[in-house]
C-alpha atoms as a PDB file:
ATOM      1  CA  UNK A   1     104.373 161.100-134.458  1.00  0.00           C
ATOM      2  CA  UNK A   2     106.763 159.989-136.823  1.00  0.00           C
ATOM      3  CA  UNK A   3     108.125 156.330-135.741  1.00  0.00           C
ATOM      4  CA  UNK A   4     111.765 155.329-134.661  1.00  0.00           C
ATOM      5  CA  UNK A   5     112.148 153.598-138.125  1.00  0.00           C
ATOM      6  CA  UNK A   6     110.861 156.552-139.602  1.00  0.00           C
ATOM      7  CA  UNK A   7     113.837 158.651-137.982  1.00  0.00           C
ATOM      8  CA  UNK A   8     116.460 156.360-138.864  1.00  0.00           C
ATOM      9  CA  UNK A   9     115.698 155.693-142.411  1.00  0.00           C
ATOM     10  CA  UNK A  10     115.168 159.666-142.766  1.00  0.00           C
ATOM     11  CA  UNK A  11     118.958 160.018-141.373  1.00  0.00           C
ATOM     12  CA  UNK A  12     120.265 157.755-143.601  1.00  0.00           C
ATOM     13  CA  UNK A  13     118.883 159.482-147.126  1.00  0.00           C
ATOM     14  CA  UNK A  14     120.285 162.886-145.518  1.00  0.00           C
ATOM     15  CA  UNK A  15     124.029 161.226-145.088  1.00  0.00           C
ATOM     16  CA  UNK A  16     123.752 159.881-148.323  1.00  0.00           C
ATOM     17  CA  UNK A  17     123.611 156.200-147.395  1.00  0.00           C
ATOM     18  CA  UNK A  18     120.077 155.442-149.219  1.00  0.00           C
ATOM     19  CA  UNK A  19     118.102 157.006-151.580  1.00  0.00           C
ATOM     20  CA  UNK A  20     114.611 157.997-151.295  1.00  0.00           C
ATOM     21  CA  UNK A  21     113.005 154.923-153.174  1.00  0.00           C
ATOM     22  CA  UNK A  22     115.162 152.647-151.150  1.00  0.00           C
ATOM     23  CA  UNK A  23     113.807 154.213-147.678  1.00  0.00           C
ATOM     24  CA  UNK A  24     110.006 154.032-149.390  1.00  0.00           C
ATOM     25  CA  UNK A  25     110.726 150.316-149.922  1.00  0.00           C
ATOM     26  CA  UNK A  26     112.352 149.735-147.248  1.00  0.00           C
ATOM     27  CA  UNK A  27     109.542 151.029-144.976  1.00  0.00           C
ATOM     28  CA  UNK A  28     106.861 149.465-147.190  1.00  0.00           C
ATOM     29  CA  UNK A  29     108.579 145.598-146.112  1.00  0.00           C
ATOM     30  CA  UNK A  30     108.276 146.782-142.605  1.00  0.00           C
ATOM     31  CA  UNK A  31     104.958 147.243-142.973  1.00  0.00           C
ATOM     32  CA  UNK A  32     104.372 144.049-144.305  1.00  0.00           C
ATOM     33  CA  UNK A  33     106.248 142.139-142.039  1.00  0.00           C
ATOM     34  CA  UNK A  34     104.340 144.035-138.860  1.00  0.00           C
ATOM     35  CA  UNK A  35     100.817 143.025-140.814  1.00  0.00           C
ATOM     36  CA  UNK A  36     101.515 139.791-141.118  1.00  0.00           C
ATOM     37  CA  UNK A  37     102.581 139.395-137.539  1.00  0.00           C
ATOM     38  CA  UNK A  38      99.615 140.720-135.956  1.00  0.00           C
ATOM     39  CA  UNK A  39      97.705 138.370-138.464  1.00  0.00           C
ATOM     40  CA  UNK A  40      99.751 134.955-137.512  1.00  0.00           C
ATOM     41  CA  UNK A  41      98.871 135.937-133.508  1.00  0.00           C
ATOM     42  CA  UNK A  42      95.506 137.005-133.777  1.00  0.00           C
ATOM     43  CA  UNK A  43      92.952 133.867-132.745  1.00  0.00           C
ATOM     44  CA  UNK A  44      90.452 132.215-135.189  1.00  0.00           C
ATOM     45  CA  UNK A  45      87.086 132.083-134.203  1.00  0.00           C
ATOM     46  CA  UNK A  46      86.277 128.280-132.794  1.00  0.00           C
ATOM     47  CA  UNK A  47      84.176 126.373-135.307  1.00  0.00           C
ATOM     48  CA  UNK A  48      80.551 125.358-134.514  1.00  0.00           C
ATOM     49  CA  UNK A  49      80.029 122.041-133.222  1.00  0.00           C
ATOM     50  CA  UNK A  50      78.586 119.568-136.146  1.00  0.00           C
ATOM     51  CA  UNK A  51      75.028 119.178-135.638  1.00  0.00           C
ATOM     52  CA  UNK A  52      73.180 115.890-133.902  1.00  0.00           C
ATOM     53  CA  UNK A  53      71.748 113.396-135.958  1.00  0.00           C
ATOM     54  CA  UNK A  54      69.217 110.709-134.947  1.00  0.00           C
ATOM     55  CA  UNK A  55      70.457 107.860-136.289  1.00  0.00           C
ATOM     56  CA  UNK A  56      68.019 106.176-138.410  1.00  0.00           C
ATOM     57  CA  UNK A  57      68.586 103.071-137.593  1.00  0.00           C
ATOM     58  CA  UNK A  58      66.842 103.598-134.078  1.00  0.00           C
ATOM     59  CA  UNK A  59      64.191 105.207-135.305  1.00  0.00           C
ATOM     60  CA  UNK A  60      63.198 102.860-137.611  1.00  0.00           C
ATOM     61  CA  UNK A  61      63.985 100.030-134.185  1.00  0.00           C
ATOM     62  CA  UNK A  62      61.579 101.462-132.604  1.00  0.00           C
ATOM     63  CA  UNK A  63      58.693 102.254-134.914  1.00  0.00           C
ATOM     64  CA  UNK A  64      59.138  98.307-135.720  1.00  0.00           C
ATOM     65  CA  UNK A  65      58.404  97.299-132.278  1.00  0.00           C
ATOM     66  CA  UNK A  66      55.474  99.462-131.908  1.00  0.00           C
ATOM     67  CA  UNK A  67      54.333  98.019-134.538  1.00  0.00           C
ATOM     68  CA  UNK A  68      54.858  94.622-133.352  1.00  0.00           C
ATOM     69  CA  UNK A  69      53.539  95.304-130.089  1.00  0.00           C
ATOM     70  CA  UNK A  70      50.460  96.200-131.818  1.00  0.00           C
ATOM     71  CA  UNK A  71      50.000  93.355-133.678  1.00  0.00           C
ATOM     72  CA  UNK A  72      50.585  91.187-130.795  1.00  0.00           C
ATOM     73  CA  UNK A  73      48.477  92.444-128.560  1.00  0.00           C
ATOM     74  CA  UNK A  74      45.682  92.417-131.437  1.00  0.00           C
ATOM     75  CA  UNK A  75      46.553  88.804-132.055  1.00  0.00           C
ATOM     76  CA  UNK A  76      46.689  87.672-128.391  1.00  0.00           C
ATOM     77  CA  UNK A  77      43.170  89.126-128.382  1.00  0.00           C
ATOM     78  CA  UNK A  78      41.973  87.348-131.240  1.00  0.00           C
ATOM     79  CA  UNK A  79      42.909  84.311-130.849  1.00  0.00           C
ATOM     80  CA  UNK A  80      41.304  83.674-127.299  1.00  0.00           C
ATOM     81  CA  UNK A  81      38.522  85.113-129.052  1.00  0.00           C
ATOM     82  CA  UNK A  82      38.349  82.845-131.300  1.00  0.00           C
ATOM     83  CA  UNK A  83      38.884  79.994-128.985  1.00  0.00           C
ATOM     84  CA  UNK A  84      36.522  81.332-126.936  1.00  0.00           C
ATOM     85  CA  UNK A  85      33.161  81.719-129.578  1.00  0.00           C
ATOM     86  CA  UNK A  86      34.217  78.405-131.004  1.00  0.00           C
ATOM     87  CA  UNK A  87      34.726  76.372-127.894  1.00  0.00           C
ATOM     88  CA  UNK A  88      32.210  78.444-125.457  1.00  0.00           C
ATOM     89  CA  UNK A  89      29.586  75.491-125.274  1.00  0.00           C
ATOM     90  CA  UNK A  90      32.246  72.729-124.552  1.00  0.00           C
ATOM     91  CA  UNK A  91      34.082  74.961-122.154  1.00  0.00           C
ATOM     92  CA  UNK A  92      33.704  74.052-118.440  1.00  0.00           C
ATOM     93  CA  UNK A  93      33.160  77.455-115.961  1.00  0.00           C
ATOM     94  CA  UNK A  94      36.845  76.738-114.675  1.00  0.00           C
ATOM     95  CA  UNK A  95      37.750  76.863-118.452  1.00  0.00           C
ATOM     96  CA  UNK A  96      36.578  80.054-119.131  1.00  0.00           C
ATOM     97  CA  UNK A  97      37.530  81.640-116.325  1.00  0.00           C
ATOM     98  CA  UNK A  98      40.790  80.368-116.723  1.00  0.00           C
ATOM     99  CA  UNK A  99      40.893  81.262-120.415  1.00  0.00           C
ATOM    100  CA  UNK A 100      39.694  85.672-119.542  1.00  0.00           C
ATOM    101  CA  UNK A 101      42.062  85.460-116.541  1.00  0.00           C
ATOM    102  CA  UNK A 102      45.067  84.455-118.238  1.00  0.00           C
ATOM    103  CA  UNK A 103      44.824  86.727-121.529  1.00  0.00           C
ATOM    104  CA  UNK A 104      44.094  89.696-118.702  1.00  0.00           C
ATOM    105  CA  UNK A 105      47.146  89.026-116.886  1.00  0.00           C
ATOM    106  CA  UNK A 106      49.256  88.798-120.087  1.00  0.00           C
ATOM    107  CA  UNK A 107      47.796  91.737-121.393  1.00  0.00           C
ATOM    108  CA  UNK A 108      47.912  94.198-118.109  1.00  0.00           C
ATOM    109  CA  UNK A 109      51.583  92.182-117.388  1.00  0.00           C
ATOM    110  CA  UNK A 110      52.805  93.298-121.079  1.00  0.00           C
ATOM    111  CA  UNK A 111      51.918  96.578-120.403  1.00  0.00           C
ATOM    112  CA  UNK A 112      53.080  96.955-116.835  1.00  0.00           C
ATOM    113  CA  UNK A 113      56.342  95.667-118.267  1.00  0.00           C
ATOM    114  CA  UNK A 114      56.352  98.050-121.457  1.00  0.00           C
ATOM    115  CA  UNK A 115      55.834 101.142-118.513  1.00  0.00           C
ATOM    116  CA  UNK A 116      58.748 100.246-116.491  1.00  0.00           C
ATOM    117  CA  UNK A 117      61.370  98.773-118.632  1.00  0.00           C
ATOM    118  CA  UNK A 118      60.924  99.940-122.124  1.00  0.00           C
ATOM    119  CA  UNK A 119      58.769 103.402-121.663  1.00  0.00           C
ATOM    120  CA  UNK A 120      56.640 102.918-124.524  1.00  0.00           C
ATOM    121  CA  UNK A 121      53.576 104.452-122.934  1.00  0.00           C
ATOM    122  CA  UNK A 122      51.294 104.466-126.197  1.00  0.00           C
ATOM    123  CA  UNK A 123      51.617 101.176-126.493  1.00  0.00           C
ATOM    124  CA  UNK A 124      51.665  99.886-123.064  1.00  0.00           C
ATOM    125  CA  UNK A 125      48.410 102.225-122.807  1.00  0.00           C
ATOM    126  CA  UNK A 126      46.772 100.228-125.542  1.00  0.00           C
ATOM    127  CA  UNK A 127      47.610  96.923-124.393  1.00  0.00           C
ATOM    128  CA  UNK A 128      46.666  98.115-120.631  1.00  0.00           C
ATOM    129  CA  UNK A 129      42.940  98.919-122.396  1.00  0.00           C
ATOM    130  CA  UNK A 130      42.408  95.785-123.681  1.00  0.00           C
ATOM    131  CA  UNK A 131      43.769  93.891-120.736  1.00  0.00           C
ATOM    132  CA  UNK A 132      40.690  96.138-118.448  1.00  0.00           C
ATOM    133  CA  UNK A 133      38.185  95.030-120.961  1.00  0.00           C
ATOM    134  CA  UNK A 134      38.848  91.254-120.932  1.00  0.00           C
ATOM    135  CA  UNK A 135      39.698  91.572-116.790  1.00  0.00           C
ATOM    136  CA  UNK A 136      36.008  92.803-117.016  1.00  0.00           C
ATOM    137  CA  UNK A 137      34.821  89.932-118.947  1.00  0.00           C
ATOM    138  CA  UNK A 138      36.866  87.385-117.003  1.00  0.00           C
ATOM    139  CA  UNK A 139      34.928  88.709-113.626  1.00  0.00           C
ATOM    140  CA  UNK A 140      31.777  88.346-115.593  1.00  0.00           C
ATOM    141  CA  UNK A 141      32.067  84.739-116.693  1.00  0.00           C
ATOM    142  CA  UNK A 142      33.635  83.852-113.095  1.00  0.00           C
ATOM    143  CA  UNK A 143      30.456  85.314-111.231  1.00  0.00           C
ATOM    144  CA  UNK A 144      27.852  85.103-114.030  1.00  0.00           C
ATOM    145  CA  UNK A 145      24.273  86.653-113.684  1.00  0.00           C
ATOM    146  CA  UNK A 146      23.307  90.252-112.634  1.00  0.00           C
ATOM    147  CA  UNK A 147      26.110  90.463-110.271  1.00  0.00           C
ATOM    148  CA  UNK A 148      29.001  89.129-112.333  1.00  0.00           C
ATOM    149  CA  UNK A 149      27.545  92.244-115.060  1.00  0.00           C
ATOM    150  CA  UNK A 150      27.933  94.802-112.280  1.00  0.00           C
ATOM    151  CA  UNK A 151      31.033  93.345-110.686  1.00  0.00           C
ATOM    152  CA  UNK A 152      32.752  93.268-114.180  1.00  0.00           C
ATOM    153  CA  UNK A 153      32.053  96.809-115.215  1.00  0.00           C
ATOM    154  CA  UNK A 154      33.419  97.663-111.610  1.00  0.00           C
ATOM    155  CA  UNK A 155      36.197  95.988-111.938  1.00  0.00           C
ATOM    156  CA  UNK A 156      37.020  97.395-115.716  1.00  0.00           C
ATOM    157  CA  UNK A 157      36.285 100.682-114.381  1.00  0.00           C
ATOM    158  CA  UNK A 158      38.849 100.367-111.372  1.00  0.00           C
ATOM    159  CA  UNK A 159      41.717  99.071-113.824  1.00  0.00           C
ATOM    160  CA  UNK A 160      41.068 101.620-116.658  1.00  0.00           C
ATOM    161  CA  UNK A 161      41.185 104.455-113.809  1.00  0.00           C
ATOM    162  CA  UNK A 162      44.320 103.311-112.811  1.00  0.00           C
ATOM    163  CA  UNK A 163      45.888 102.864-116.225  1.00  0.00           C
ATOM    164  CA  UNK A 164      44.741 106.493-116.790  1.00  0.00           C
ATOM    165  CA  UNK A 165      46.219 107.991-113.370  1.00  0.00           C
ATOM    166  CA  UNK A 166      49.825 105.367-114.192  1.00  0.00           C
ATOM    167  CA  UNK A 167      49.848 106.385-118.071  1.00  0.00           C
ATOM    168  CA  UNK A 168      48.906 108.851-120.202  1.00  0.00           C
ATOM    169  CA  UNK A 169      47.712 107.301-123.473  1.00  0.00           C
ATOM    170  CA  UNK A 170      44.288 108.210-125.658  1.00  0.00           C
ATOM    171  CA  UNK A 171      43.894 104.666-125.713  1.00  0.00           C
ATOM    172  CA  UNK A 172      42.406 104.166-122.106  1.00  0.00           C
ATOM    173  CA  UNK A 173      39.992 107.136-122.312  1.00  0.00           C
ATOM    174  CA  UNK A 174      37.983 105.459-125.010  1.00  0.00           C
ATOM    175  CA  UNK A 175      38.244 102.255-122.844  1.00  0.00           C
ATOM    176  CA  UNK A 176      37.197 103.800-120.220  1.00  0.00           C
ATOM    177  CA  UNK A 177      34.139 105.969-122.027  1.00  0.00           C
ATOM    178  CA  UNK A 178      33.127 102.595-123.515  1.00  0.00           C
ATOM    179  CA  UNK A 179      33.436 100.858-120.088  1.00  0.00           C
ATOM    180  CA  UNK A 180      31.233 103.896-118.335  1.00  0.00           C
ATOM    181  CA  UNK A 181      28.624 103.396-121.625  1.00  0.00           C
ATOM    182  CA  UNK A 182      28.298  99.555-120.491  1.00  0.00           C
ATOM    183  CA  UNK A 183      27.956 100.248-116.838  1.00  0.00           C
ATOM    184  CA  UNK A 184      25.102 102.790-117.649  1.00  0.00           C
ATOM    185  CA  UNK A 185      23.236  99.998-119.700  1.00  0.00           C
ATOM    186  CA  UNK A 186      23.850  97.400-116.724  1.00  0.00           C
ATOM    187  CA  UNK A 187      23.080  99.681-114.294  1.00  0.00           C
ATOM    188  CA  UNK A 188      19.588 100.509-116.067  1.00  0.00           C
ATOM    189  CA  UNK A 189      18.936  97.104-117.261  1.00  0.00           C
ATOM    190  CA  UNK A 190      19.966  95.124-114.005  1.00  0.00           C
ATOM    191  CA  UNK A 191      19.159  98.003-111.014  1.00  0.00           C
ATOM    192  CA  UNK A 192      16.998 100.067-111.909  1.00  0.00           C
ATOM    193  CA  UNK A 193      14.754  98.561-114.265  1.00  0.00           C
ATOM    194  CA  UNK A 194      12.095  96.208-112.683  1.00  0.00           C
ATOM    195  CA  UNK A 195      12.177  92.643-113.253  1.00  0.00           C
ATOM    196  CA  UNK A 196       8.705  92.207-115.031  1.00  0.00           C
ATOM    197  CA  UNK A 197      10.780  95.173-117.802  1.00  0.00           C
ATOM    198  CA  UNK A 198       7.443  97.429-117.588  1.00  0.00           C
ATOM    199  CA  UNK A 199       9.319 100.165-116.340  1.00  0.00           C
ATOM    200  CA  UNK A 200       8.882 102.947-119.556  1.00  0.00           C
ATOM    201  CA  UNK A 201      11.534 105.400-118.201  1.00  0.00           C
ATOM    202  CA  UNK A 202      14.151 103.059-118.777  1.00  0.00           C
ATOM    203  CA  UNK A 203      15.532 104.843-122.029  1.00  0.00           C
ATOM    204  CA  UNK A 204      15.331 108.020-119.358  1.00  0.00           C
ATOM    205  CA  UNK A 205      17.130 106.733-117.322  1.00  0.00           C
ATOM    206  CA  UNK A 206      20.339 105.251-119.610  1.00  0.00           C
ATOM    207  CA  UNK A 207      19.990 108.871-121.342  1.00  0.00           C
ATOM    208  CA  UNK A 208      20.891 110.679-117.759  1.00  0.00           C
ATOM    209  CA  UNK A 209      23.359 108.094-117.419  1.00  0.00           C
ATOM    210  CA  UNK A 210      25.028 109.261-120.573  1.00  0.00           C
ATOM    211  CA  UNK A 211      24.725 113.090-119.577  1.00  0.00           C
ATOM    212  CA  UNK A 212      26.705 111.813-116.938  1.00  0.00           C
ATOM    213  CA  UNK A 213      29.238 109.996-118.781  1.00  0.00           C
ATOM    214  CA  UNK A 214      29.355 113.059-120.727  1.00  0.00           C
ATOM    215  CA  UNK A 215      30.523 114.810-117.308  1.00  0.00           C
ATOM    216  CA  UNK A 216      33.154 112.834-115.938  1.00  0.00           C
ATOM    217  CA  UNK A 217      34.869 112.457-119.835  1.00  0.00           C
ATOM    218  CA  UNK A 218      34.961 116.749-119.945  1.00  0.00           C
ATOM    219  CA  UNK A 219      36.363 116.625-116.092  1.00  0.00           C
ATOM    220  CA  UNK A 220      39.046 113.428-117.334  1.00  0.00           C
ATOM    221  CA  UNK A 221      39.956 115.654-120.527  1.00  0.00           C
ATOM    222  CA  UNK A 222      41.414 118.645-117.583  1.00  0.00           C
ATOM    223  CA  UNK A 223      44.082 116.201-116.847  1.00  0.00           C
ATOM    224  CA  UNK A 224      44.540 113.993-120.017  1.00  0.00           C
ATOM    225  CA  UNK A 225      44.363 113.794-123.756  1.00  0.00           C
ATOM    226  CA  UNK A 226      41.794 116.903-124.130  1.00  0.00           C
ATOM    227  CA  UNK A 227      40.447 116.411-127.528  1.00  0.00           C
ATOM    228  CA  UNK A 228      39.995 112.854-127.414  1.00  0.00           C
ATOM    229  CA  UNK A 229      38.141 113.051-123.572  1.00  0.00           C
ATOM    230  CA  UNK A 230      36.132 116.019-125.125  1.00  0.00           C
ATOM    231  CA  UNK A 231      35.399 114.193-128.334  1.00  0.00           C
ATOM    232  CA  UNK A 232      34.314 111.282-126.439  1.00  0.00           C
ATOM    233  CA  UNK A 233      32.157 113.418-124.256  1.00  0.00           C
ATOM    234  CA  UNK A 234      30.435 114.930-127.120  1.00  0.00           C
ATOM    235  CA  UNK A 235      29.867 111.153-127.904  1.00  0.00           C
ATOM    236  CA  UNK A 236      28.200 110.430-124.877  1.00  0.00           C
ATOM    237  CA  UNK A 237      25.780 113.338-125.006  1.00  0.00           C
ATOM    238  CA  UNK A 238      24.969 111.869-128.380  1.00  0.00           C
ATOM    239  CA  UNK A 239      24.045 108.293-126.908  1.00  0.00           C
ATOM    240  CA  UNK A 240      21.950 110.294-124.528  1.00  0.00           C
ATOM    241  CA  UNK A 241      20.173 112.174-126.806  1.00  0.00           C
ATOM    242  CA  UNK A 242      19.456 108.899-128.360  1.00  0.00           C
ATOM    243  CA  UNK A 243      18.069 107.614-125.829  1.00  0.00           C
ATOM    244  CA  UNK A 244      15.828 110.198-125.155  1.00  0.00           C
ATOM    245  CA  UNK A 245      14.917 110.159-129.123  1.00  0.00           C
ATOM    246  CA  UNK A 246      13.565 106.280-127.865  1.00  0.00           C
ATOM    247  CA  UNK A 247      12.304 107.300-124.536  1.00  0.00           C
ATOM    248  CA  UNK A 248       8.038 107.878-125.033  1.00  0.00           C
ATOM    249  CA  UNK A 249       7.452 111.701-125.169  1.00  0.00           C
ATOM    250  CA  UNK A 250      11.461 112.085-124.453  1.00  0.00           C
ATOM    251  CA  UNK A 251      12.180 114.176-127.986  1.00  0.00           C
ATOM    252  CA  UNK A 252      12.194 118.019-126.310  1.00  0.00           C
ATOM    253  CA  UNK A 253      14.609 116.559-124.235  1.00  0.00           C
ATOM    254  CA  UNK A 254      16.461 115.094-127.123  1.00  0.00           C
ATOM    255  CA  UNK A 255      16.464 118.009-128.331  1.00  0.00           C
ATOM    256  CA  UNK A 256      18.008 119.822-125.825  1.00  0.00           C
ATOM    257  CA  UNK A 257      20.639 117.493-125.189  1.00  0.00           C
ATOM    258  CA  UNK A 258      21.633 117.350-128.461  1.00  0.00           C
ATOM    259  CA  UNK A 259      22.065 121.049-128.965  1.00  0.00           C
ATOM    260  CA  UNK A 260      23.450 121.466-125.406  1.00  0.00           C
ATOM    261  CA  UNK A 261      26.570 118.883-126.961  1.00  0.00           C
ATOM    262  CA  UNK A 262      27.364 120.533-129.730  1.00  0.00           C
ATOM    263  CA  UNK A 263      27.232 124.151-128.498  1.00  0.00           C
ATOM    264  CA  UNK A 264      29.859 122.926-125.451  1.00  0.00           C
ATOM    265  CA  UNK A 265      31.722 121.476-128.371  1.00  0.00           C
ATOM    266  CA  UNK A 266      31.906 124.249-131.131  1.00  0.00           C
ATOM    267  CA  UNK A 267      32.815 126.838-127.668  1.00  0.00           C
ATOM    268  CA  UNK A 268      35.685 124.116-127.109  1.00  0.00           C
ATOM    269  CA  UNK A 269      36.339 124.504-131.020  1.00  0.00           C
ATOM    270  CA  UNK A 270      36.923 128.547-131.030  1.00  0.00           C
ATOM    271  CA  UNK A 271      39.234 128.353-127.517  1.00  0.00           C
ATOM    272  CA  UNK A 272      41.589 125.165-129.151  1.00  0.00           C
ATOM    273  CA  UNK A 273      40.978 125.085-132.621  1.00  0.00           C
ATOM    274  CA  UNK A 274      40.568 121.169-132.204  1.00  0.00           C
ATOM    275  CA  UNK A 275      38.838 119.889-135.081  1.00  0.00           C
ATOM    276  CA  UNK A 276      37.446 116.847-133.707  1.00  0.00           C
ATOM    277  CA  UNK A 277      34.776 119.450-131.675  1.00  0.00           C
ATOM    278  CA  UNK A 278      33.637 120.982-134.636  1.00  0.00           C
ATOM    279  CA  UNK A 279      33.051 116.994-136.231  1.00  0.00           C
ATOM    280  CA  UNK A 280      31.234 115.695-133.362  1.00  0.00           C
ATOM    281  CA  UNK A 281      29.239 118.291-132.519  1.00  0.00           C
ATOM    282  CA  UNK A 282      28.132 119.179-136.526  1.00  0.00           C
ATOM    283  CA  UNK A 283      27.102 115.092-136.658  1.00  0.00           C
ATOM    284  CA  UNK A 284      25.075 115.594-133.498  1.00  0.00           C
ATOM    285  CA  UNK A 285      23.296 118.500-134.994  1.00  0.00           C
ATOM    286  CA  UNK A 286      22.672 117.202-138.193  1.00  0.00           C
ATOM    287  CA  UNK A 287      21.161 114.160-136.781  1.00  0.00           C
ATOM    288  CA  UNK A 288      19.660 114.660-133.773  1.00  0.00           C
ATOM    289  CA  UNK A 289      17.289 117.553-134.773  1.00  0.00           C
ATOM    290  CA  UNK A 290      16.049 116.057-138.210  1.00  0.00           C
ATOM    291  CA  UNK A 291      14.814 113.172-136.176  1.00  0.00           C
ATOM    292  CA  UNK A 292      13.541 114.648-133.369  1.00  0.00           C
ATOM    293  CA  UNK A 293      11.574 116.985-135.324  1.00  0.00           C
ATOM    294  CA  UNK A 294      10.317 113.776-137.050  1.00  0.00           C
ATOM    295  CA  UNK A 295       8.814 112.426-134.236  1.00  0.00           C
ATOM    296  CA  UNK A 296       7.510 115.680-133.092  1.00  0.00           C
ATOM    297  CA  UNK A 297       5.587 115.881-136.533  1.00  0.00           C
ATOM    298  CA  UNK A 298       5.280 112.996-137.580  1.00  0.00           C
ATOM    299  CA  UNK A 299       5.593 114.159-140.817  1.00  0.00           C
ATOM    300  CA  UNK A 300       9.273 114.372-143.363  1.00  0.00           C
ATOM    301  CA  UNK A 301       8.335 118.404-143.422  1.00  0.00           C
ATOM    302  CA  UNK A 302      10.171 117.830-139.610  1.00  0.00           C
ATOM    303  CA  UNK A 303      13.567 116.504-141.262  1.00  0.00           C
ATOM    304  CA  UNK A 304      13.413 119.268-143.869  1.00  0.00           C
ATOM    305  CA  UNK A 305      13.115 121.832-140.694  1.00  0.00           C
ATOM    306  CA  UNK A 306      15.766 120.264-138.380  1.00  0.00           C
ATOM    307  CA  UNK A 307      18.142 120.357-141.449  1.00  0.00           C
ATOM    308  CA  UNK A 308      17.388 123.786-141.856  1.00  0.00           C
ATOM    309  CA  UNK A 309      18.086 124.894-137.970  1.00  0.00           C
ATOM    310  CA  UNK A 310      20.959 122.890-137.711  1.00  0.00           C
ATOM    311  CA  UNK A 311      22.232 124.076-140.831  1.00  0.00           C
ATOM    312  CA  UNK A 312      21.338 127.584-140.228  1.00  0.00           C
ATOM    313  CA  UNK A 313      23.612 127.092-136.290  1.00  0.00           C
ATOM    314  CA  UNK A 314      26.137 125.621-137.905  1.00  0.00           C
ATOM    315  CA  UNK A 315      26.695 128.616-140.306  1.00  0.00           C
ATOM    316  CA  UNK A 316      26.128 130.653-137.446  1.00  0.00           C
ATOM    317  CA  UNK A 317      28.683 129.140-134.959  1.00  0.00           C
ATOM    318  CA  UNK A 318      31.223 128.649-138.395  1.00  0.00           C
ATOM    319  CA  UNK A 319      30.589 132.610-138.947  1.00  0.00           C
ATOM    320  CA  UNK A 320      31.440 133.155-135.297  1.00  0.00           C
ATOM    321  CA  UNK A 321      34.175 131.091-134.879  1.00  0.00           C
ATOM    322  CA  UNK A 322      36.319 132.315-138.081  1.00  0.00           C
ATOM    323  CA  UNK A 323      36.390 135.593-136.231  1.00  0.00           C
ATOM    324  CA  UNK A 324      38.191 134.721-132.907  1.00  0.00           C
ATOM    325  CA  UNK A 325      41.844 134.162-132.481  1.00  0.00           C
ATOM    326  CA  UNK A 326      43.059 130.925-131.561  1.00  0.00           C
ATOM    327  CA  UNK A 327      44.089 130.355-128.274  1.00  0.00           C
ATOM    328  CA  UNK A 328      48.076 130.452-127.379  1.00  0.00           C
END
């Protein structure tokens, strides 16, 4: 339909008033006039918000006092040390007791401190790992003998099982496996190892104490840092198949704890693509059978062999492996 203006300006050519071009222009200013109207009203898309930056500053802030927690935990640590070795013999009991219990409290306070104030939980874990090793030491030197061992690897065990339920750091899973390794060699030293030491199961026994290690490290890496409580369970089967290796007539059973480790591992290794399985459980491989078979033979043809099985399994398990998907 031809507009009002339209009508109008065709009126005025037919009386004579304007002539055709002026109409055309006239119309064409209209036009532009309208345009620019419905441009002026028409909103403007709202302009994304600038994105966030980190400032540097902070980051840098707090790397530094990582860093320097670090250091003065390692420090704090060294120097009782050191005052410790060098002053031992001239120490009286209350000083060494006195000397453990202090750099424990300072050491479990810092981190307690770190956890609730500054949430630094790598760093309070590491200081809370240290401070459940020299707790365990302080108990040692307080009660002394067979009992002060046991006591002090109960009483490192309690604290690093509560720093691992509080916190969630790597650090106080290999305090802990290293804690559970002591308490198996006190254990079968000081228990259940007779007192005239003629017991010749003894390396048995530490080497089922390791398989166990082994098991509560895979049930602790459900909850926490998986590949390091894996990794450190592969360890432990390790230290049991060593023990075997020295146990008399104990290398079958070396052997099969030293392929039973790795194969666990290298499954773990398809499913989550950890590389610290496939490490561990190559090492244990490569050393466990050459010296087994060793023993076995008494002869270096038995290296040469367990070097070829373990090399052959490893190809195996790597030609397996490259084939699956890694897990979501």
């Amino acid at each position: 339909m031809p507009s009002r203006l339209d009508d109008e300006l065709l009126r005025l050519v037919s009386a004579g008033v304007l002539r055709q071009y002026q109409a055309e222009a006239l119309r064409a200013a209209a036009d532009a006039e309208v345009d620019a109207a419905i441009a002026r009203n028409r909103p403007e898309p709202p302009a994304p918000p600038p994105p966030k930056r980190t400032p540097p500053a902070a980051a840098h802030s707090s790397a530094l006092v990582e860093v320097l927690g670090y250091v003065g935990g390692a420090l704090l640590l060294g120097a009782v040390a050191l005052l410790t070795l060098a002053n031992w013999g001239e120490m009286g009991r209350a000083a060494r007791i006195s000397t453990g219990t202090v750099a424990a409290v300072v050491l479990l306070g810092a981190a307690v401190v770190l956890k609730i104030f500054g949430r630094r939980d790598q760093l309070a874990s590491a200081l809370a790992s240290l401070g459940c090793c020299v707790a365990g030491f302080a108990t040692y030197v307080a009660i002394e003998g067979e009992a002060g061992r046991i006591v002090g690897v109960a009483i490192a065990l309690t604290l690093a099982g509560l720093g691992l339920w509080w916190l969630a750091g790597s650090s106080l899973l290999v305090a802990t496996f290293g804690i559970l390794a002591v308490g198996v060699l006190v254990i079968t030293a000081d228990v259940l190892t007779p007192d005239d030491g003629s017991a010749s199961n003894s390396a048995g026994i530490a080497g089922t104490g390791f398989i166990l290690v082994a098991f509560v490290m895979a049930v602790l890496g459900l909850f926490r840092d998986q590949p390091t409580a894996w990794s450190l369970a592969g360890a432990a089967m390790f230290s049991s198949s060593i023990c075997w290796l020295i146990q008399e007539r104990g290398e079958i059973m070396a052997l099969a704890v030293g392929t039973a480790g790795p194969a666990a591992l290298l499954v773990a290794y398809g499913r989550r693509r950890a590389s610290a399985y496939a490490v561990v459980g190559c090492s244990i491989l490569l050393v466990i059978w050459p010296t087994a078979l060793y023993q076995l033979t008494d002869n270096v043809a038995g290296v040469a062999i367990g070097l070829v099985v373990a090399s052959v399994a490893l190809l195996f398990a790597v030609l397996l492996l490259s084939k699956r998907r890694p897990a979501n």
